[in-house]
Each structure stands twice: as C-alpha cells, then as structure tokens.
N, C-alpha and C. Protein backbone atom coordinates (compact mmCIF):
# COMPACT_ATOMS: atom_id res chain seq x y z
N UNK A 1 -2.30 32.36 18.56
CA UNK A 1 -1.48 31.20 18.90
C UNK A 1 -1.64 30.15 17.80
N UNK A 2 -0.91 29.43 17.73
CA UNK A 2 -0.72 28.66 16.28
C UNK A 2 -0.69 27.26 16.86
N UNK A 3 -1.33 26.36 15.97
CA UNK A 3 -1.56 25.00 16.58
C UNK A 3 -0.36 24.31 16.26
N UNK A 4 -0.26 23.34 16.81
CA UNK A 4 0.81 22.43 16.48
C UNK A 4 0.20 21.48 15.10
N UNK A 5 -0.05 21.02 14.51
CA UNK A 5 -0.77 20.08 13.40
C UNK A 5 0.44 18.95 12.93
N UNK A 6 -0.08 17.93 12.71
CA UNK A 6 0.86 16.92 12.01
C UNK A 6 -0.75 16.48 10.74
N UNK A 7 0.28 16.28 9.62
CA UNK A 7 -0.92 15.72 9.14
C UNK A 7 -0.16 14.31 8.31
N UNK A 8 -1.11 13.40 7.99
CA UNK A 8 -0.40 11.82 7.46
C UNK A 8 -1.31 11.35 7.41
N UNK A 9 -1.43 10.27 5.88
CA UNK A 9 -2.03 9.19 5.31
C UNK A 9 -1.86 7.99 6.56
N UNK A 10 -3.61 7.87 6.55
CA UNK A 10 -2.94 6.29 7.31
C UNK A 10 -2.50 4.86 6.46
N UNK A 11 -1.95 4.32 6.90
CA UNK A 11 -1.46 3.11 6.62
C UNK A 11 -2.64 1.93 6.25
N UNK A 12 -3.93 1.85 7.60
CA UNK A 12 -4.94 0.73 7.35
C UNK A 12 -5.88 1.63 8.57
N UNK A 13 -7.10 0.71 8.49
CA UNK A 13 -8.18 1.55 9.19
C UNK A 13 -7.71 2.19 10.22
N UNK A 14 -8.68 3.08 9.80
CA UNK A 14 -8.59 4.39 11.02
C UNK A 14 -9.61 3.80 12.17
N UNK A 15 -9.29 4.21 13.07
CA UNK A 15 -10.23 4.60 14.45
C UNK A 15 -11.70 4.69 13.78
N UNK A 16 -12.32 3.48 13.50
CA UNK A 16 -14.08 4.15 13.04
C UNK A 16 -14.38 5.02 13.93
N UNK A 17 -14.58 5.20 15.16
CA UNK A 17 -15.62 5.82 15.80
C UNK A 17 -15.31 6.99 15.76
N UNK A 18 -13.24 7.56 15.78
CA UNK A 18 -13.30 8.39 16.05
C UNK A 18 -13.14 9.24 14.47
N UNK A 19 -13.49 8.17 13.25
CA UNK A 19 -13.55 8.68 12.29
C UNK A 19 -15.21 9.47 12.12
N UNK A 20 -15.72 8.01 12.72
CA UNK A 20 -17.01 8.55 12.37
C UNK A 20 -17.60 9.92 13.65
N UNK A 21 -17.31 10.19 14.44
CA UNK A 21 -17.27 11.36 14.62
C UNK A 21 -17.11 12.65 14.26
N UNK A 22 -15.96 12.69 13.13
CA UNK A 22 -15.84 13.65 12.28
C UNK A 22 -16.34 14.01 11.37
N UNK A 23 -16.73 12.81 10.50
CA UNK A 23 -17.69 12.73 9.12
C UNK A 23 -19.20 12.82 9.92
N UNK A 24 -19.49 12.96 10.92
CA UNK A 24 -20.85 13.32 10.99
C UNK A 24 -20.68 14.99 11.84
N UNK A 25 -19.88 15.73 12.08
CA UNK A 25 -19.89 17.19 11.97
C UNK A 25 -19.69 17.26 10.32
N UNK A 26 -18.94 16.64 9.53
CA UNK A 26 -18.70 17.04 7.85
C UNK A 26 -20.14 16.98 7.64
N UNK A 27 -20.86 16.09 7.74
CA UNK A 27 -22.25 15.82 7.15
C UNK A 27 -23.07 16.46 7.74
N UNK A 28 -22.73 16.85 8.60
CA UNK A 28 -23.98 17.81 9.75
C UNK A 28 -23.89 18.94 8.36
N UNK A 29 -22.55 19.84 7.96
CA UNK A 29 -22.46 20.69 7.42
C UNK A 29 -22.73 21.09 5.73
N UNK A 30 -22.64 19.69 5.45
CA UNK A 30 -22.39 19.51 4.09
C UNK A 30 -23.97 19.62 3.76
N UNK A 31 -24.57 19.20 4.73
CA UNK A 31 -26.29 18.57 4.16
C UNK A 31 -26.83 19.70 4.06
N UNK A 32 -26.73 20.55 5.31
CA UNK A 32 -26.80 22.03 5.48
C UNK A 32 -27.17 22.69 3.90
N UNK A 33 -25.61 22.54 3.65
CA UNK A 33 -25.51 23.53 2.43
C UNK A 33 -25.96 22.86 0.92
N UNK A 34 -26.57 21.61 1.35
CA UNK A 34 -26.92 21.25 0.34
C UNK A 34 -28.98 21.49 0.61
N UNK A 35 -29.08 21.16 1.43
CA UNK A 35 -30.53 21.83 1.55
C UNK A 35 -30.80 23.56 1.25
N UNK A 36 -29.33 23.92 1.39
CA UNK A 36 -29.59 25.91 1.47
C UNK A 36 -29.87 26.39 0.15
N UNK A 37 -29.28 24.86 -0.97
CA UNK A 37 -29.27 25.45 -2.44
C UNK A 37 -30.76 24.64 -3.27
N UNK A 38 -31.00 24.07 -2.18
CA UNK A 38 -32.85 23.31 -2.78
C UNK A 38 -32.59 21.75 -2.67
N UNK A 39 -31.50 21.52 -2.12
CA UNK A 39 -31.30 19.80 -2.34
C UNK A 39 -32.17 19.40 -1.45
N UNK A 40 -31.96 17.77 -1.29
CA UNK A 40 -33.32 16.91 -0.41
C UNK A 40 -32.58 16.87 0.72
N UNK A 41 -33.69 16.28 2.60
CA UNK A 41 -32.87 16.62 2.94
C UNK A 41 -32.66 14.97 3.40
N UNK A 42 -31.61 14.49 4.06
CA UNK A 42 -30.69 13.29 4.09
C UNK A 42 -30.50 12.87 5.48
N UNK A 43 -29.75 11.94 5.93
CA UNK A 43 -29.78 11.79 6.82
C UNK A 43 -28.63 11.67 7.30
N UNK A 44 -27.64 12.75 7.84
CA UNK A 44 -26.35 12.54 8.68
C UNK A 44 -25.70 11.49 9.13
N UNK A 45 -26.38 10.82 9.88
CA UNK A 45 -26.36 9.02 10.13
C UNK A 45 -25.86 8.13 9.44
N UNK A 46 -27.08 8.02 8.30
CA UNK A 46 -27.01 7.49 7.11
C UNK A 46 -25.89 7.40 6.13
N UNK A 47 -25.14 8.91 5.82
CA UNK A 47 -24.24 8.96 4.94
C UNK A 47 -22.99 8.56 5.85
N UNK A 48 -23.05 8.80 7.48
CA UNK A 48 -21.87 8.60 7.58
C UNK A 48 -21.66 7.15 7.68
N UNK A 49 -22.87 5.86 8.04
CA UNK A 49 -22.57 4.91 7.85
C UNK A 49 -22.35 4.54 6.41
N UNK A 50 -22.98 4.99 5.43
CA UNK A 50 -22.60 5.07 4.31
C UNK A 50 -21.24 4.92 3.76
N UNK A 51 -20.60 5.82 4.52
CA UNK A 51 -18.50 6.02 3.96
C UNK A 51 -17.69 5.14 4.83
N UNK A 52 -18.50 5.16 6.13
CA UNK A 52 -17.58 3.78 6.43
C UNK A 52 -18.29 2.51 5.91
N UNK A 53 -18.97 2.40 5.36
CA UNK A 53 -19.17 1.03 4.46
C UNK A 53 -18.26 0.87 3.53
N UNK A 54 -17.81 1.69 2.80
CA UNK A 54 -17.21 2.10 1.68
C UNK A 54 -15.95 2.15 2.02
N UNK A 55 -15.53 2.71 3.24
CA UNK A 55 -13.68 3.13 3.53
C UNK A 55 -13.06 2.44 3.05
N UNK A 56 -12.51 0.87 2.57
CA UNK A 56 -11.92 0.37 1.67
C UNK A 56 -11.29 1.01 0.84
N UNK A 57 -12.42 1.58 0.09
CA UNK A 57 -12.39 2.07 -1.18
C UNK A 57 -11.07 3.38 -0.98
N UNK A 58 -10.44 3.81 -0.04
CA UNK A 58 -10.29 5.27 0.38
C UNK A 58 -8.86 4.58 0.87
N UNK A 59 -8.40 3.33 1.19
CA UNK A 59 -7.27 2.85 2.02
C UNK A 59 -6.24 2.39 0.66
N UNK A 60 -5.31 2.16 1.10
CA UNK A 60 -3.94 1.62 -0.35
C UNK A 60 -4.88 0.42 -0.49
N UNK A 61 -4.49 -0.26 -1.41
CA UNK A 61 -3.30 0.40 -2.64
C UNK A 61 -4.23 1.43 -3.65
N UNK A 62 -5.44 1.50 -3.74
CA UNK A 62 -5.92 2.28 -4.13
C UNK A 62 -6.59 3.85 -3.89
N UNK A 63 -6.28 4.28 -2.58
CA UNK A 63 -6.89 5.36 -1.99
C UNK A 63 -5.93 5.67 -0.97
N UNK A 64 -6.54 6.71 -0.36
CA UNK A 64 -5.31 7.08 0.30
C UNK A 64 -6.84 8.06 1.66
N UNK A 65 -6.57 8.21 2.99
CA UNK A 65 -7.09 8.89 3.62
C UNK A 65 -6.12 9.69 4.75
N UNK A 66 -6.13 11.14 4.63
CA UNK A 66 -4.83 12.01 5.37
C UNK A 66 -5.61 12.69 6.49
N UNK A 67 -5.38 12.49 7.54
CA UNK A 67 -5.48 12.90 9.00
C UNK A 67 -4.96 13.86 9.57
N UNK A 68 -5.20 14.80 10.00
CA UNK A 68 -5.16 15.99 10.48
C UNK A 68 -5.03 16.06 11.98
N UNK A 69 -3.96 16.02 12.91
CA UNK A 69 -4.14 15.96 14.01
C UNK A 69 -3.11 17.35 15.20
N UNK A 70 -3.73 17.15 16.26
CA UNK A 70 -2.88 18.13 17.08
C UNK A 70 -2.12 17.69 17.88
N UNK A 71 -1.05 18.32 18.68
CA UNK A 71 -0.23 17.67 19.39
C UNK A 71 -0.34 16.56 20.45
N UNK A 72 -2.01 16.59 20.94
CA UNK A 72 -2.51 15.74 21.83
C UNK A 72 -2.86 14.59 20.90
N UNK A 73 -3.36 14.68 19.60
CA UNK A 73 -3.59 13.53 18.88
C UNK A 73 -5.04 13.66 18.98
N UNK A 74 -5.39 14.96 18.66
CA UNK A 74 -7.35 15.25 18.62
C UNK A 74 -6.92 15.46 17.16
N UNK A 75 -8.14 14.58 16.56
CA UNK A 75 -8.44 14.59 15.10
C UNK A 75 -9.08 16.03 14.67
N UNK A 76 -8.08 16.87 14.02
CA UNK A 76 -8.86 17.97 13.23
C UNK A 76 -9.41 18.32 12.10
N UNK A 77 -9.10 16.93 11.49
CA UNK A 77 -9.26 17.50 10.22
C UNK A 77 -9.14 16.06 9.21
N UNK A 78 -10.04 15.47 7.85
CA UNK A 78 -9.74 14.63 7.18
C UNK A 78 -9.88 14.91 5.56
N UNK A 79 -9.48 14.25 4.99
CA UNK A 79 -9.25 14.24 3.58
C UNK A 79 -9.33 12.57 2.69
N UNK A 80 -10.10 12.48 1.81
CA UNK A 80 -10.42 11.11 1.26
C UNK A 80 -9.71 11.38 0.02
N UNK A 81 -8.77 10.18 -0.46
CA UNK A 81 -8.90 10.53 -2.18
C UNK A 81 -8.75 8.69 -2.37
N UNK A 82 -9.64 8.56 -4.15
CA UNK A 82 -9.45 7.25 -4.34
C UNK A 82 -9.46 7.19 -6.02
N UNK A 83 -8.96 6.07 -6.44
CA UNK A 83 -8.78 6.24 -7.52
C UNK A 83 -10.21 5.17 -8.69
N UNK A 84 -10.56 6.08 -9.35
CA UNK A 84 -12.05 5.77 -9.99
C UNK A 84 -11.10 4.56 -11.06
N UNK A 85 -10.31 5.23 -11.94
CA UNK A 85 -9.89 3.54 -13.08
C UNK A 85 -8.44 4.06 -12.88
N UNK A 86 -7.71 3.56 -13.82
CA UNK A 86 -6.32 3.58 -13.80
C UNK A 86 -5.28 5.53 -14.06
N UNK A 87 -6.41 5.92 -14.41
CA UNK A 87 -5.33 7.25 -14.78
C UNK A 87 -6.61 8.10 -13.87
N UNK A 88 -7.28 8.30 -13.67
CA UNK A 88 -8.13 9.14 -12.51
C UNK A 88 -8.41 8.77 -11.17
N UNK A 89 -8.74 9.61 -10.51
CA UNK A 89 -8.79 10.25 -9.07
C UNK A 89 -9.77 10.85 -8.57
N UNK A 90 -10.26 10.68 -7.27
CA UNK A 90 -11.32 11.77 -6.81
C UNK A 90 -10.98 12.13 -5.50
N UNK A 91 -11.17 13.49 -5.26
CA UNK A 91 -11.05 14.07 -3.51
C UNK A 91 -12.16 13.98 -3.26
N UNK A 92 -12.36 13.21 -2.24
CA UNK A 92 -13.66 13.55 -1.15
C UNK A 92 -13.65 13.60 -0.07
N UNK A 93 -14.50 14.27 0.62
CA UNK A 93 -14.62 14.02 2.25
C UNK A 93 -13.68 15.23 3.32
N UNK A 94 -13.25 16.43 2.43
CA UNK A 94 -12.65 17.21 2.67
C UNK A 94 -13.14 17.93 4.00
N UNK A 95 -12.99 18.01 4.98
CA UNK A 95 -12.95 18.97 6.55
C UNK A 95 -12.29 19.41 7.37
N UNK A 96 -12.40 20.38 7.69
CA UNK A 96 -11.38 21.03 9.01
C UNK A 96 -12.14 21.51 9.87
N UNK A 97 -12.09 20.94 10.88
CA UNK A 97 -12.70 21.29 12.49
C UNK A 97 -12.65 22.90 12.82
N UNK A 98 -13.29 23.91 12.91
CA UNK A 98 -13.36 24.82 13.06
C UNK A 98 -12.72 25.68 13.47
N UNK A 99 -11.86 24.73 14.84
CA UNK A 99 -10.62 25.30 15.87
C UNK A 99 -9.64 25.55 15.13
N UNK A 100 -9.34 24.34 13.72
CA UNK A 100 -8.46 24.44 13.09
C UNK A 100 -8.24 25.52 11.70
N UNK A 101 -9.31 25.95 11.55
CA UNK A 101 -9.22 27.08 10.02
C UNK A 101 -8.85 28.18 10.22
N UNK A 102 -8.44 28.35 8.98
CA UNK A 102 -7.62 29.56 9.08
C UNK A 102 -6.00 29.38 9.06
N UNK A 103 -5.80 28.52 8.88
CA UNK A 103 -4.26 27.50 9.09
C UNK A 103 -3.56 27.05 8.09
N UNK A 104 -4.03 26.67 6.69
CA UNK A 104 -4.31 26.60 5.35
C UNK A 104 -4.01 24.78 5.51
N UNK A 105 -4.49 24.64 6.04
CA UNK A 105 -4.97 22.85 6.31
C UNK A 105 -5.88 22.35 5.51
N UNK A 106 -7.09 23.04 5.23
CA UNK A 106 -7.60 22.81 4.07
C UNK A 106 -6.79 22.59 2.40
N UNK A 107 -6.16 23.52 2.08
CA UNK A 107 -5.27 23.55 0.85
C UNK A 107 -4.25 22.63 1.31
N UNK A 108 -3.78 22.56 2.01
CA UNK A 108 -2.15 21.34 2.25
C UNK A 108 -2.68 19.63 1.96
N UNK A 109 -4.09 19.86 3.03
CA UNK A 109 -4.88 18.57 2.72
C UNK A 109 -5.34 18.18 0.91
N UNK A 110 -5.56 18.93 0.36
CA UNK A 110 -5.64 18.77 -1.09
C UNK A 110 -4.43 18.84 -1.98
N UNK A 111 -3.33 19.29 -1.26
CA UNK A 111 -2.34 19.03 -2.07
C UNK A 111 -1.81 17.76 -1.42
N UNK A 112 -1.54 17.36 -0.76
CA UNK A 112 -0.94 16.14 -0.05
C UNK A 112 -1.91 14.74 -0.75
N UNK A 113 -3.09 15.20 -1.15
CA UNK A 113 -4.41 14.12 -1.47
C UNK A 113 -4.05 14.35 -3.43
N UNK A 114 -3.36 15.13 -4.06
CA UNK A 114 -3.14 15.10 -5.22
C UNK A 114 -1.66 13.97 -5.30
N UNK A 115 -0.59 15.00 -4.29
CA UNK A 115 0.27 14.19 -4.53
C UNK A 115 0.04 12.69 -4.62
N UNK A 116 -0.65 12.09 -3.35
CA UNK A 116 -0.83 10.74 -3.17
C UNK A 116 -1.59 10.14 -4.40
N UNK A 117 -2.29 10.91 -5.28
CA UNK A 117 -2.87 10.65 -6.77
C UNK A 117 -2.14 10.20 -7.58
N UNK A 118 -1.55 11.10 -8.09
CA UNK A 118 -0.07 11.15 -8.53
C UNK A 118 0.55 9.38 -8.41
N UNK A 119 1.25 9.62 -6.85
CA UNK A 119 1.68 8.23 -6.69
C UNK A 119 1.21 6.95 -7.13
N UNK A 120 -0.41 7.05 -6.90
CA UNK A 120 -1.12 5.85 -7.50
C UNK A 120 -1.58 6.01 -9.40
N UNK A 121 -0.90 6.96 -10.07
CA UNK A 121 -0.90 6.78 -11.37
C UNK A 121 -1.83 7.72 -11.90
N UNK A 122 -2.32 8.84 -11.33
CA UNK A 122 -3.89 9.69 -11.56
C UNK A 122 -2.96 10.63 -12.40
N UNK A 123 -3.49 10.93 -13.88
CA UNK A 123 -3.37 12.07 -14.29
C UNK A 123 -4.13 13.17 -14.53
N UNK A 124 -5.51 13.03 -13.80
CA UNK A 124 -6.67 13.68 -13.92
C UNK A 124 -7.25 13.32 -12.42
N UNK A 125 -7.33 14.41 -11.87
CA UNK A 125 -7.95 14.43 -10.26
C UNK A 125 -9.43 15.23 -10.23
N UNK A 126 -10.19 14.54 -9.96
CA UNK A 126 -11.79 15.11 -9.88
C UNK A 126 -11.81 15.15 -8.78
N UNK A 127 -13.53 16.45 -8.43
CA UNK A 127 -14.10 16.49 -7.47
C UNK A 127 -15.20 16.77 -7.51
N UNK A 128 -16.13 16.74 -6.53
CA UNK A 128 -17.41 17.84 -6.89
C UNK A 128 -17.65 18.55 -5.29
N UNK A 129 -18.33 19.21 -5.27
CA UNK A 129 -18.87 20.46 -3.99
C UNK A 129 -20.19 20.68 -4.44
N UNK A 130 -21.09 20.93 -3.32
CA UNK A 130 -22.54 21.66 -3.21
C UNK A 130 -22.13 23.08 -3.62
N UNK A 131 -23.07 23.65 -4.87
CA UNK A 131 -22.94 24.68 -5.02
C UNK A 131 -23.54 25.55 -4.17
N UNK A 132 -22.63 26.72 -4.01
CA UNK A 132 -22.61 27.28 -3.13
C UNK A 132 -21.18 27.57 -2.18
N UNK A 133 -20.87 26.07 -2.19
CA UNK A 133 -19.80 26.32 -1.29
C UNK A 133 -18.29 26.82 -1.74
N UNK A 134 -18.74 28.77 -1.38
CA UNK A 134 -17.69 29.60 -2.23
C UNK A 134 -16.24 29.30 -1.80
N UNK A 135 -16.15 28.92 -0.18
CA UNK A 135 -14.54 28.91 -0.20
C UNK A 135 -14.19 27.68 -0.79
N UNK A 136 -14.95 26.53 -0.81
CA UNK A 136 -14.32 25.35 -1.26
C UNK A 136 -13.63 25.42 -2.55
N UNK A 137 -14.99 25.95 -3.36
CA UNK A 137 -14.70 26.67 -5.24
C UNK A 137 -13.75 27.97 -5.05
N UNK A 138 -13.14 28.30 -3.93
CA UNK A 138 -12.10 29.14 -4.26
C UNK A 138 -11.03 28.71 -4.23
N UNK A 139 -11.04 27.75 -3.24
CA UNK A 139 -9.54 26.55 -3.37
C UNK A 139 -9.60 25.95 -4.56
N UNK A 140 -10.40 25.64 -4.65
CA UNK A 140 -10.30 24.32 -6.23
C UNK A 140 -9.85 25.18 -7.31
N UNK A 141 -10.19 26.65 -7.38
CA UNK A 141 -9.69 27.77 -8.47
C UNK A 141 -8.53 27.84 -8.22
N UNK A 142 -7.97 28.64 -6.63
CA UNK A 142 -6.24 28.46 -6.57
C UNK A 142 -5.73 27.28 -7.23
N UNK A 143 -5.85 26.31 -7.02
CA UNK A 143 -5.19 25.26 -7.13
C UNK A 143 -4.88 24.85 -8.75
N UNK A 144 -5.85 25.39 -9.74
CA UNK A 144 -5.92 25.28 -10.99
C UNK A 144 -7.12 23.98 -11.41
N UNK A 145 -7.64 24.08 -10.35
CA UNK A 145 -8.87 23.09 -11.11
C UNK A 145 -10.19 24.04 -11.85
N UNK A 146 -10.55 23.30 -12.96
CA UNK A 146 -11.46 24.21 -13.80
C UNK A 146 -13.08 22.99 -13.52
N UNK A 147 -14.27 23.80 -13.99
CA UNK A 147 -15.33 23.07 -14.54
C UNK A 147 -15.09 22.27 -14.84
N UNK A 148 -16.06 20.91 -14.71
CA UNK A 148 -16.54 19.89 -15.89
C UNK A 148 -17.26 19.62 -15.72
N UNK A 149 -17.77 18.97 -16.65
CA UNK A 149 -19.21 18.19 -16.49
C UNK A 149 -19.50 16.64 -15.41
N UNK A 150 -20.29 16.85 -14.94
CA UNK A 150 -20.77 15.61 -14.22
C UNK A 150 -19.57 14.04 -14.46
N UNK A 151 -18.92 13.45 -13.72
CA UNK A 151 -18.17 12.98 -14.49
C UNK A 151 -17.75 11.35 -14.10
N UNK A 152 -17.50 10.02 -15.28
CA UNK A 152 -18.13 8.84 -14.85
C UNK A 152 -17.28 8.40 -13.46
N UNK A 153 -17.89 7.93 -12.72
CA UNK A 153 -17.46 7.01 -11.55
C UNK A 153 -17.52 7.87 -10.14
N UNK A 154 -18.53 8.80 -10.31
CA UNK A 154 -19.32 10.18 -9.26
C UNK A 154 -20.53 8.99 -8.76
N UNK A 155 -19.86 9.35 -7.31
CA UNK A 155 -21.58 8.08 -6.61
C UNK A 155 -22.76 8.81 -6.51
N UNK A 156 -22.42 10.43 -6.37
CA UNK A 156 -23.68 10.94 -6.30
C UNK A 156 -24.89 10.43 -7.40
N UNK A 157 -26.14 10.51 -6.94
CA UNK A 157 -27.02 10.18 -7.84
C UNK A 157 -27.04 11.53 -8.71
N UNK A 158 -27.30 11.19 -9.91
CA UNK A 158 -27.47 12.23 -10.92
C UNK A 158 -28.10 12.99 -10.72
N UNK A 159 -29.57 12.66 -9.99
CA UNK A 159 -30.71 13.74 -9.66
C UNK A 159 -30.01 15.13 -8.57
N UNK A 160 -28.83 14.66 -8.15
CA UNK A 160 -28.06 15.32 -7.47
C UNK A 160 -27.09 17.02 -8.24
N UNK A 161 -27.16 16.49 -10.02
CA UNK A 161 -26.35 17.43 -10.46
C UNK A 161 -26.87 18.55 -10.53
N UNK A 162 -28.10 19.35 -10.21
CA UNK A 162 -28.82 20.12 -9.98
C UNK A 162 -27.87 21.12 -8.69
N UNK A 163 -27.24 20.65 -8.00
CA UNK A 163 -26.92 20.86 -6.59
C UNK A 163 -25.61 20.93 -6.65
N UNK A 164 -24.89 20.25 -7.01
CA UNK A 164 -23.51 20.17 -7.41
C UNK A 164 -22.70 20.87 -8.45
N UNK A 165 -21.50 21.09 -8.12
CA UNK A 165 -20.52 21.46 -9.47
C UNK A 165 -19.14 20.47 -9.17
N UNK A 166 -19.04 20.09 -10.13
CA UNK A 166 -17.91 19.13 -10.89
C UNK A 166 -16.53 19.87 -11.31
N UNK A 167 -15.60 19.22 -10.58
CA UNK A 167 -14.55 20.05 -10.82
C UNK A 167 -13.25 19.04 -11.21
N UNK A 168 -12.16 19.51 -12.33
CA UNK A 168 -10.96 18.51 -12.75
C UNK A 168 -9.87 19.48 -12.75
N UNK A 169 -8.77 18.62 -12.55
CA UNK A 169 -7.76 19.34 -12.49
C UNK A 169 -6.49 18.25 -13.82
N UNK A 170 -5.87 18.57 -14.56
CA UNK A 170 -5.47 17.50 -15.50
C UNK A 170 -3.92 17.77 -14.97
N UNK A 171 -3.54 16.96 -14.96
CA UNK A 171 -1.86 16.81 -14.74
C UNK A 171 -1.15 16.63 -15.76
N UNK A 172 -1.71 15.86 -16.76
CA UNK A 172 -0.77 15.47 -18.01
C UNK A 172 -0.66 14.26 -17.79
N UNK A 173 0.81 13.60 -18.30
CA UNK A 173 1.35 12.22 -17.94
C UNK A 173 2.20 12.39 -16.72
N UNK A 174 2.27 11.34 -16.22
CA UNK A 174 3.18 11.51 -15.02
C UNK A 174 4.16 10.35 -15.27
C-alpha cells in the first residue's frame, strides 16, 4: 500500500516540539553510526537542542527546511539546506521515518533541497555523512555528487574528519 506523502518547504518556524521529535530519532541514529565507525559518543539531547538553536540558520531567506508529511499531517520525514556564503550550500539533517522508506523520499528530499539551492544562488551544494553510511553515499553517487575534502563553513569539529566523508556536487553558474 502506498502512502499518501506531501512534501513542502516551510515558510517560518516549524512546530519545535514536533520538530524536535524527529531530529532526536535522526540523532538517536546518526550517533549510532557514528560510534559504529570509532566516533565519540554524544548526546542525542544535546545535538538536538543544538539545531534548534541554530534553525534560523535553515529558514529564508537563507535556508530552506522541507517536510515530509502524510495525509493525517504525521511528520515523516525532514530535510535542512542552508547557504554557507553567496555561491554555496549545504544539506543537512536528512531523515525518513522508517514507515516511510522505500518511497524514494529520501532522493526527492535532496532534490527539492538542491533545487531550493539553486533558488538562493548556490552553485556548489555540499554535504557530509558518517562513514559508513552506504545508502546515504549511494544517493549522493546517483545524484552526481563526488568526494571532497573537508570543506570551509562544516560545523563539525575537525577532530570529527576521521568519521566523516565530505561530499560536493558543482552546478556551474546558474
């Protein structure tokens, strides 16, 4: 049976709580796989108060955050993108609720989070992932994003690049 899904950028803050509900299953998972590859371990809590400190950063005119929802209006799924200086971009915060995979919500969410790049002037869209995480690095391959190196305006702490892989995708001019 096939879900109903709508997905859309919000306009201005989201629902904290029922944001932060989601980003702490993302972080439940993410930390996971970042402890599986030798990283430190963190505190779920922590990071998710962390991004809503930060959500600004993720809302227009500079960012953009796309919502994933079902016909009842249960949040399945989110996507962060924001723009580091005037011609770059970063995806973060990428998840899909479990009920929901398999749907290609993941990939629509990264293309919908480029386009909105795009719009705000990005001709170069970054990301990074815990290595390891093969399906994520298999989307970022479909999609045509290659390697790079560690790259400026990444919040991770550096001691972090041990754990991570860095990924760009170049558009050209737009």
């Amino acid at each position: 049976m096939a879900l109903d899904i709508t997905l859309a950028f919000v306009d201005a803050r989201p629902d904290l709580d029922e944001l932060s509900e989601i980003l702490t299953e993302y972080y439940a998972q993410i930390l996971e796989r970042l402890m599986t590859v030798g990283g430190p371990g963190l505190s779920v809590q922590e990071e998710v108060r962390s991004s809503l400190d930060i959500i600004d950063d993720f809302l227009p005119p500079k960012g953009g955050i796309v919502l994933a929802r079902d016909r009842s209006g249960y949040l399945l799924g989110c996507g962060f993108v924001r723009m580091i200086d005037d011609h770059r971009a970063e995806l973060k915060r990428l998840f899909v609720r479990d009920l929901a995979r398999g749907y290609g919500l993941g990939r629509k969410m990264i293309e919908m989070r480029i386009a909105k790049a795009v719009e705000l002037g990005a001709t170069t869209i970054l990301a990074d992932t815990v290595r390891g995480n093969s399906s994520m690095l298999a989307l970022y391959d479909r999609l045509g994003f290659t390697e790079t190196p560690r790259y400026d305006g990444n919040a991770a702490p550096e001691s972090f690049d041990k754990y991570l892989i860095y990924r760009k995708l170049e558009l050209g001019e737009t």
